[in-house]
PDB file of N, CA and C in Angstrom:
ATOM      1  N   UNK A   1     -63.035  -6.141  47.181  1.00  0.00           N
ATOM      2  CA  UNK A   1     -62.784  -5.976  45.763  1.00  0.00           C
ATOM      3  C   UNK A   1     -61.373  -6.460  45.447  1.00  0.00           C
ATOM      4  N   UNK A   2     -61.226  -7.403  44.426  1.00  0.00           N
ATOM      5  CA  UNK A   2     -60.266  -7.816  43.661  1.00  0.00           C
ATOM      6  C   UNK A   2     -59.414  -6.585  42.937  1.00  0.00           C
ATOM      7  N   UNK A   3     -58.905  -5.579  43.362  1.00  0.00           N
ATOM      8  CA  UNK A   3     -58.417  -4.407  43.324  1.00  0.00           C
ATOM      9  C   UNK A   3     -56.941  -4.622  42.302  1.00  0.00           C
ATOM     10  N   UNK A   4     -56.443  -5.757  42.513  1.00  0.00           N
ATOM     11  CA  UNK A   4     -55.239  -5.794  41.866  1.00  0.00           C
ATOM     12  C   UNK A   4     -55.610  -6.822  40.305  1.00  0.00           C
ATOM     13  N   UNK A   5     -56.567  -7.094  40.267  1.00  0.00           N
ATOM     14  CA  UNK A   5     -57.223  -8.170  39.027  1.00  0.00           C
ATOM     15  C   UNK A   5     -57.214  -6.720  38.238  1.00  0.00           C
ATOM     16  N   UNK A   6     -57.579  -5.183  38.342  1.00  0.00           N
ATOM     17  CA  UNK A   6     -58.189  -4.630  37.134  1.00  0.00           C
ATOM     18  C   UNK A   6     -57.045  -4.514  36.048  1.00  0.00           C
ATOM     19  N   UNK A   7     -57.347  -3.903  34.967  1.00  0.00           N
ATOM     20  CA  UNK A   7     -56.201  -4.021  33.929  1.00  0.00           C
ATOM     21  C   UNK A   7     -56.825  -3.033  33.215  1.00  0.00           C
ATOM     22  N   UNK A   8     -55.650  -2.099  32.810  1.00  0.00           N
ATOM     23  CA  UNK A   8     -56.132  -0.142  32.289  1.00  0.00           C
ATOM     24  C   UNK A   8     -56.995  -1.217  30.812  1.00  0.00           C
ATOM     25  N   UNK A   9     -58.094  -0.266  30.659  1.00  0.00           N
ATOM     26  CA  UNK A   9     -59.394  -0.498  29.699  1.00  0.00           C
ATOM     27  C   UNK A   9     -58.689  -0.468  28.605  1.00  0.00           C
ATOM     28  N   UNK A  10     -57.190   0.023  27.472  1.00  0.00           N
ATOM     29  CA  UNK A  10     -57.185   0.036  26.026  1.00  0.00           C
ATOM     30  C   UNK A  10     -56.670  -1.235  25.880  1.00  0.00           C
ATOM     31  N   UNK A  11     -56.382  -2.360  27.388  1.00  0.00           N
ATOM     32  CA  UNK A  11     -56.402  -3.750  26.977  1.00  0.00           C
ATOM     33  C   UNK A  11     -57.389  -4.476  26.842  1.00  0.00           C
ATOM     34  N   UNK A  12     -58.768  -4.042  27.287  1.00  0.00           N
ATOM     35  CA  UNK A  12     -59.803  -5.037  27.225  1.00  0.00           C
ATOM     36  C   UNK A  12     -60.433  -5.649  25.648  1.00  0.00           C
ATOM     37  N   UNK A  13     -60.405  -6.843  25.976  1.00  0.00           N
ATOM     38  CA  UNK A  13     -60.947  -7.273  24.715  1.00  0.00           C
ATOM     39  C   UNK A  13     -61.818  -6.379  23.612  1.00  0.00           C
ATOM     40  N   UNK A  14     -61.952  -6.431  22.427  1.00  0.00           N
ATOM     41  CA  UNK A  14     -63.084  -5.371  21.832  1.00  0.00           C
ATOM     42  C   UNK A  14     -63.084  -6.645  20.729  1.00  0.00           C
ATOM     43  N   UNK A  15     -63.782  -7.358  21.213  1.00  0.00           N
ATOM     44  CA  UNK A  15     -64.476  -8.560  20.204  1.00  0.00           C
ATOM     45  C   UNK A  15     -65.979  -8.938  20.991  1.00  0.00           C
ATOM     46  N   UNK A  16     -67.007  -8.393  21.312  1.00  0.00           N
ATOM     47  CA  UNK A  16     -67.975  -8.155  22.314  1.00  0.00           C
ATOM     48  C   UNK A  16     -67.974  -9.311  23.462  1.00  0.00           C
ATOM     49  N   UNK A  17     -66.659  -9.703  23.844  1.00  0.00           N
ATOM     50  CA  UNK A  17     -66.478 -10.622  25.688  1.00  0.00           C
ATOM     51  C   UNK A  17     -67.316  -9.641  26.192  1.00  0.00           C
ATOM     52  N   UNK A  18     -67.936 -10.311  26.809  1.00  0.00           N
ATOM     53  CA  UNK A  18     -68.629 -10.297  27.819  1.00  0.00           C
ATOM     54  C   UNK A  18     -67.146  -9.912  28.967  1.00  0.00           C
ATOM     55  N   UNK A  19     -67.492  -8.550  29.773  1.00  0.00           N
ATOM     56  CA  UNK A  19     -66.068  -8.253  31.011  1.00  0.00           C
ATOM     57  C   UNK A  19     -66.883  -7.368  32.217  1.00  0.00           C
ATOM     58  N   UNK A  20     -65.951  -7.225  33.363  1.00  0.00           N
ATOM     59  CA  UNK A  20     -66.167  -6.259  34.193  1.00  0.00           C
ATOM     60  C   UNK A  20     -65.593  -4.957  33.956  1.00  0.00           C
ATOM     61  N   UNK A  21     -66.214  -3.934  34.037  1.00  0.00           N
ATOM     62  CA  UNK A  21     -65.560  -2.892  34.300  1.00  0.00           C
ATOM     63  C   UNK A  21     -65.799  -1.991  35.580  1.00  0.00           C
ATOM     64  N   UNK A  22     -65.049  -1.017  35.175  1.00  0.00           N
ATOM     65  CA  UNK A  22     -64.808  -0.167  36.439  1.00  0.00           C
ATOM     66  C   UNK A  22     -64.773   1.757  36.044  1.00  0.00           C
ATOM     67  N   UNK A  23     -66.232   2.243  36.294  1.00  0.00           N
ATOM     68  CA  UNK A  23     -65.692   3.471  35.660  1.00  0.00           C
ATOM     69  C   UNK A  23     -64.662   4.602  36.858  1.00  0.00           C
ATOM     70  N   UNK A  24     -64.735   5.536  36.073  1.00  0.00           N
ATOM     71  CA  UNK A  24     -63.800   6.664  36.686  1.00  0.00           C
ATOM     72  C   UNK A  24     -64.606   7.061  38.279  1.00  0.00           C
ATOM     73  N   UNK A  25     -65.961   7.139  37.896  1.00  0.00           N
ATOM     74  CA  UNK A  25     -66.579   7.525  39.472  1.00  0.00           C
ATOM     75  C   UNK A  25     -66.650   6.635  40.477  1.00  0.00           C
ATOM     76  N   UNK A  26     -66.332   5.078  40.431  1.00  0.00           N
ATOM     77  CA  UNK A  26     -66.153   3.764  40.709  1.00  0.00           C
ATOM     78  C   UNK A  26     -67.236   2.562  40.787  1.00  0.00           C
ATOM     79  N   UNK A  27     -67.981   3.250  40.048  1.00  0.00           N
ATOM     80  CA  UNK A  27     -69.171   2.203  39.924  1.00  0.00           C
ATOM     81  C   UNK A  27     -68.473   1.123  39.015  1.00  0.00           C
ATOM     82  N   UNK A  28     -69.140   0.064  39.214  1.00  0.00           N
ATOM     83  CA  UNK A  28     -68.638  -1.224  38.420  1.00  0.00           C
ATOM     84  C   UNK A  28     -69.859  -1.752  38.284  1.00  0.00           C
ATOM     85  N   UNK A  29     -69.656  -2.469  36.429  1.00  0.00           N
ATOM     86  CA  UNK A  29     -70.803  -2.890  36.161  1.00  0.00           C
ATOM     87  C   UNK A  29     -70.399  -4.159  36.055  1.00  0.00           C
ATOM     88  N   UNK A  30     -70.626  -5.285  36.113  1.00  0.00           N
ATOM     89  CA  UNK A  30     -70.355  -6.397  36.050  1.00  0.00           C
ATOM     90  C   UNK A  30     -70.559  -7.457  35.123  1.00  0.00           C
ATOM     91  N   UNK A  31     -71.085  -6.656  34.022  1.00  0.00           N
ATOM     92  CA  UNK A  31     -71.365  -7.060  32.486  1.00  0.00           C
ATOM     93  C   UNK A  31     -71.558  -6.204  31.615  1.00  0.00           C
ATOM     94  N   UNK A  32     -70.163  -6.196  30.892  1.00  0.00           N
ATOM     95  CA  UNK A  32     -69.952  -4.957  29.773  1.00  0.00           C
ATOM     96  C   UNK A  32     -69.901  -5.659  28.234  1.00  0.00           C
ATOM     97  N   UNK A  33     -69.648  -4.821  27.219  1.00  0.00           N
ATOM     98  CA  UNK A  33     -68.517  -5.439  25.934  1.00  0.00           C
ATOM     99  C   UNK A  33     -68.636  -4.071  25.679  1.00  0.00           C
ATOM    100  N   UNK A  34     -68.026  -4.206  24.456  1.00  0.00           N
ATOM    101  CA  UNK A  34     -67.287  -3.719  23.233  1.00  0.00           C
ATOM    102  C   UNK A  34     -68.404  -3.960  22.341  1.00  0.00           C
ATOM    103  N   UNK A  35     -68.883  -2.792  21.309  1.00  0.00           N
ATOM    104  CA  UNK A  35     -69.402  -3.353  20.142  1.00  0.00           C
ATOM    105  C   UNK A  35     -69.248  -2.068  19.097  1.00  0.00           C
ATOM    106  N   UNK A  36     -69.432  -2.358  18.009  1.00  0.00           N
ATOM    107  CA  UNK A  36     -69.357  -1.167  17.025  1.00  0.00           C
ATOM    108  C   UNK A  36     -69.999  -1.967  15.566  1.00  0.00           C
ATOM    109  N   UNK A  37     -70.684  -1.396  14.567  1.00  0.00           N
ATOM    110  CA  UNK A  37     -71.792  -1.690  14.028  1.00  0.00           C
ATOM    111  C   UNK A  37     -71.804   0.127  13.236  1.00  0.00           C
ATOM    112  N   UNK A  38     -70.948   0.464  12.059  1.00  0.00           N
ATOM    113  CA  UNK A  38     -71.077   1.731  11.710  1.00  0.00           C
ATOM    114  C   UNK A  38     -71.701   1.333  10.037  1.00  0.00           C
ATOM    115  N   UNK A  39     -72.077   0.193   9.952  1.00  0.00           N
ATOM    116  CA  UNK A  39     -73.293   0.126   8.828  1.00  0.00           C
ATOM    117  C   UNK A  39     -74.498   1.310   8.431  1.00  0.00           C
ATOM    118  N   UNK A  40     -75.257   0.867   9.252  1.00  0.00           N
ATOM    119  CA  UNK A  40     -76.303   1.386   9.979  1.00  0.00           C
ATOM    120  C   UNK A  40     -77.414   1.091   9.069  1.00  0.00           C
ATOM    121  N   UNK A  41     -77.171  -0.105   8.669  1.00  0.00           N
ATOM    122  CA  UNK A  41     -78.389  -0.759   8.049  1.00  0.00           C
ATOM    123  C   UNK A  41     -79.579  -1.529   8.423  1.00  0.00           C
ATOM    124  N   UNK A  42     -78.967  -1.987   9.742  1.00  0.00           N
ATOM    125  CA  UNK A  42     -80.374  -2.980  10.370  1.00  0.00           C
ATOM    126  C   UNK A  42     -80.653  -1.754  11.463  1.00  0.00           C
ATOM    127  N   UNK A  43     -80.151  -1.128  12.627  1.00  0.00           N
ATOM    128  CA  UNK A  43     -80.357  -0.443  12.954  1.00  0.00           C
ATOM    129  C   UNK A  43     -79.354   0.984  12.955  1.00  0.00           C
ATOM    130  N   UNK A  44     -79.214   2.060  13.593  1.00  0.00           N
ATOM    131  CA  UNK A  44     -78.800   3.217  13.387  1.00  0.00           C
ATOM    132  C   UNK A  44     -77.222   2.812  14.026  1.00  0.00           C
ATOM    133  N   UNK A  45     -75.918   3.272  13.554  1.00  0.00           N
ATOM    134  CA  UNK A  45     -74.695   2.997  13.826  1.00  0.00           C
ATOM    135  C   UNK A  45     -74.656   3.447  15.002  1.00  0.00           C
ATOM    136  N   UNK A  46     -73.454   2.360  15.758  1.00  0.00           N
ATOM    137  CA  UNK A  46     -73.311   2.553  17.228  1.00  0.00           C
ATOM    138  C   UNK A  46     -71.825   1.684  17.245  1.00  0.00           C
ATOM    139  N   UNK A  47     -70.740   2.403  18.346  1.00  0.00           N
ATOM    140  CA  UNK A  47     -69.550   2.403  18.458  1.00  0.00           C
ATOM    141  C   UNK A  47     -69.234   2.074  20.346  1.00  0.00           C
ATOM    142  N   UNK A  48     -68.892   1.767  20.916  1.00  0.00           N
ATOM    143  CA  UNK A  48     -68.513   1.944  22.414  1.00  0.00           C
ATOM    144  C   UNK A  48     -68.476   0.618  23.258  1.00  0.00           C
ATOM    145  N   UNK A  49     -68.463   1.064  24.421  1.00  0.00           N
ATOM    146  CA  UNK A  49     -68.894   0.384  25.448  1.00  0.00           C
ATOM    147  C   UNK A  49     -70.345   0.125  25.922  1.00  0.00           C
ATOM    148  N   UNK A  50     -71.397  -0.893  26.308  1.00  0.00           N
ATOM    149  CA  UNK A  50     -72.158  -1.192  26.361  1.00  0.00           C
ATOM    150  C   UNK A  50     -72.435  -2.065  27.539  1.00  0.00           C
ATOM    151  N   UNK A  51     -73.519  -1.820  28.367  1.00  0.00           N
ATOM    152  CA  UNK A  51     -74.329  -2.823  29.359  1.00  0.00           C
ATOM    153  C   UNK A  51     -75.845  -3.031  29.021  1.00  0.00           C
ATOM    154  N   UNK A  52     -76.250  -4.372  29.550  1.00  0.00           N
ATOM    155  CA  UNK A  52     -77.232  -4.624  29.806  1.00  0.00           C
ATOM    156  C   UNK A  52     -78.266  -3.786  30.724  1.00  0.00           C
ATOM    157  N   UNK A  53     -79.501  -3.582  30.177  1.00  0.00           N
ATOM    158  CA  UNK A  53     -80.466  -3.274  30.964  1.00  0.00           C
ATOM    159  C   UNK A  53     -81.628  -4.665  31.381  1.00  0.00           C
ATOM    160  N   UNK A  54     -81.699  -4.925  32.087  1.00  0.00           N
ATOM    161  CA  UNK A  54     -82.245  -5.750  32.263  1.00  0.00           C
ATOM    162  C   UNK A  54     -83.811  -6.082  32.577  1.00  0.00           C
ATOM    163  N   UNK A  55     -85.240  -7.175  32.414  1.00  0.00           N
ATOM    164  CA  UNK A  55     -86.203  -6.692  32.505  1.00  0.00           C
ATOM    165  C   UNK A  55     -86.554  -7.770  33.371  1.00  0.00           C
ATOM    166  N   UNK A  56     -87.825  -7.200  34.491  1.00  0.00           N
ATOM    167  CA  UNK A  56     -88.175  -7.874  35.796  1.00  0.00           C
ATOM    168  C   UNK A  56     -88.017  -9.623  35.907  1.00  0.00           C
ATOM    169  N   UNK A  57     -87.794 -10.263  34.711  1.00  0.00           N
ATOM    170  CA  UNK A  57     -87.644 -11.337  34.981  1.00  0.00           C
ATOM    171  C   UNK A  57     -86.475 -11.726  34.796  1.00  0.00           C
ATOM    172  N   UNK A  58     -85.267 -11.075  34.048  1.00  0.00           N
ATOM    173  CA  UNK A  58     -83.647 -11.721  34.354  1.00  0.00           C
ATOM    174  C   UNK A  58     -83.483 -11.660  32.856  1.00  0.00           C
ATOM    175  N   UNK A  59     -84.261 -11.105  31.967  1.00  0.00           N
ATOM    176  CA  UNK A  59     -83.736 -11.014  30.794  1.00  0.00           C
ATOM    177  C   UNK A  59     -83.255  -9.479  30.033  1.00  0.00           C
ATOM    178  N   UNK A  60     -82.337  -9.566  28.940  1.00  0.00           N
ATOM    179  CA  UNK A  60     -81.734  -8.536  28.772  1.00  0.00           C
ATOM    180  C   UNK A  60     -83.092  -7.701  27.641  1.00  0.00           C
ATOM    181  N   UNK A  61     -83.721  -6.462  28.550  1.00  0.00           N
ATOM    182  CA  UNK A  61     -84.167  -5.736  27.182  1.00  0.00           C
ATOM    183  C   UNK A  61     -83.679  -5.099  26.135  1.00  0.00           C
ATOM    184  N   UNK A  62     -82.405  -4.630  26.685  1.00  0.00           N
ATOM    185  CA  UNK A  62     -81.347  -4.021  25.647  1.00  0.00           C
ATOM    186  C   UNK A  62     -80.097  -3.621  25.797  1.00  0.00           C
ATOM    187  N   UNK A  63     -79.663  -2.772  25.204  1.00  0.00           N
ATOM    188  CA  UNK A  63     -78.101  -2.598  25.830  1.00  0.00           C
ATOM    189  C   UNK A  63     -78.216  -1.192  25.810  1.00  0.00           C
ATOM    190  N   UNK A  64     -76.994  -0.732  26.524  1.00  0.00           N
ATOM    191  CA  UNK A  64     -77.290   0.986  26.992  1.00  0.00           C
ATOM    192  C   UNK A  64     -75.591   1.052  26.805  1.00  0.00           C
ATOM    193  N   UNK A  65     -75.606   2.269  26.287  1.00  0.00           N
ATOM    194  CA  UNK A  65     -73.915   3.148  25.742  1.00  0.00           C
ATOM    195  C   UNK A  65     -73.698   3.399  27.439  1.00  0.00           C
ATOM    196  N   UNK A  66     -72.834   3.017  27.199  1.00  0.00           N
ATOM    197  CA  UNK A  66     -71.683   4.260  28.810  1.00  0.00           C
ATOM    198  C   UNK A  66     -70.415   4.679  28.472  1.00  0.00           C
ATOM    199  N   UNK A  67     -70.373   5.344  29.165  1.00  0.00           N
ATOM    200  CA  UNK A  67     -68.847   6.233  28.896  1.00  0.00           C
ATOM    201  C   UNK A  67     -67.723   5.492  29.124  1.00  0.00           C
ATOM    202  N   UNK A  68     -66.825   5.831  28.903  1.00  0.00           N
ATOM    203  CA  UNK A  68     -64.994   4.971  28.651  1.00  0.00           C
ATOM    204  C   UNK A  68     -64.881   4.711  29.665  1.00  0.00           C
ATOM    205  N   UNK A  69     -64.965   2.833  30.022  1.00  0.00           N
ATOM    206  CA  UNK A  69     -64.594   2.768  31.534  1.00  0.00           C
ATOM    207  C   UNK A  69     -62.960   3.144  32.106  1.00  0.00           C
ATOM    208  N   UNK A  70     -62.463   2.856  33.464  1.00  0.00           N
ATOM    209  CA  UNK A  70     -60.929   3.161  33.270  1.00  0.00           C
ATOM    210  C   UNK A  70     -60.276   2.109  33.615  1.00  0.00           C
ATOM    211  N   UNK A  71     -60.925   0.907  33.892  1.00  0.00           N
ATOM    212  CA  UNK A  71     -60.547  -0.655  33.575  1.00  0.00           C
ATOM    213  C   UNK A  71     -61.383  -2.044  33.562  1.00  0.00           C
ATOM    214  N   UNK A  72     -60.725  -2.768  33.381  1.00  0.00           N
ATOM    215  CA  UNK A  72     -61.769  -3.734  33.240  1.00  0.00           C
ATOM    216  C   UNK A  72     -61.001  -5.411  34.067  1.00  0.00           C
ATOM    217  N   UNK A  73     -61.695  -6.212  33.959  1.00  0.00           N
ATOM    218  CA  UNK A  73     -61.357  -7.629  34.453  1.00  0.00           C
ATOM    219  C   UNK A  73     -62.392  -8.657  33.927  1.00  0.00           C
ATOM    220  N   UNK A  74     -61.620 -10.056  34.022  1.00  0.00           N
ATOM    221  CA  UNK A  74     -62.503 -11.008  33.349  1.00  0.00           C
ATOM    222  C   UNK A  74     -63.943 -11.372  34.581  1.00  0.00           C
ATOM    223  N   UNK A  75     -64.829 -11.472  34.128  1.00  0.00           N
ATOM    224  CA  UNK A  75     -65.841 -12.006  34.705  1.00  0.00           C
ATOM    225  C   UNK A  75     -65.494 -13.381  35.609  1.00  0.00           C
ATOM    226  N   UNK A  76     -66.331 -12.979  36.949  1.00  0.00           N
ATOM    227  CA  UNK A  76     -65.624 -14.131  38.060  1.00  0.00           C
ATOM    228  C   UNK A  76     -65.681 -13.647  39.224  1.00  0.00           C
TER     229      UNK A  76
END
């Protein structure tokens, strides 16, 4: 692990980049963003951090909330 690449999470981009993160228990997901959407006109308002769930053939079925990672890095 690229251990010295991470960078504390209130720098990570929040324009939905595509990043790595790293949570507190040390799982790392390797495709995150940022999104927030407090309309809630096309669908119901949503604020956070976000990953892909993915479906048996390599495509994204949706995205799933996770909790505040505690850093992140550029994809790579």
């Amino acid at each position: 692990m690229r251990e010295l690449d991470w960078q504390p999470i209130k720098t990570a981009p929040k324009d939905a980049t595509d990043i790595e993160v790293l949570m507190a228990d040390g799982t790392v997901y390797e495709r995150a963003h940022w999104a927030c959407d407090l309309s809630g006109e096309e669908q119901p308002a949503y604020i956070g951090w976000f990953v892909p769930v993915m479906n048996a053939d390599g495509t994204v079925n949706y995205m799933r909330g996770i909790k505040e990672p505690k850093a992140w890095r550029q994809i790579g």
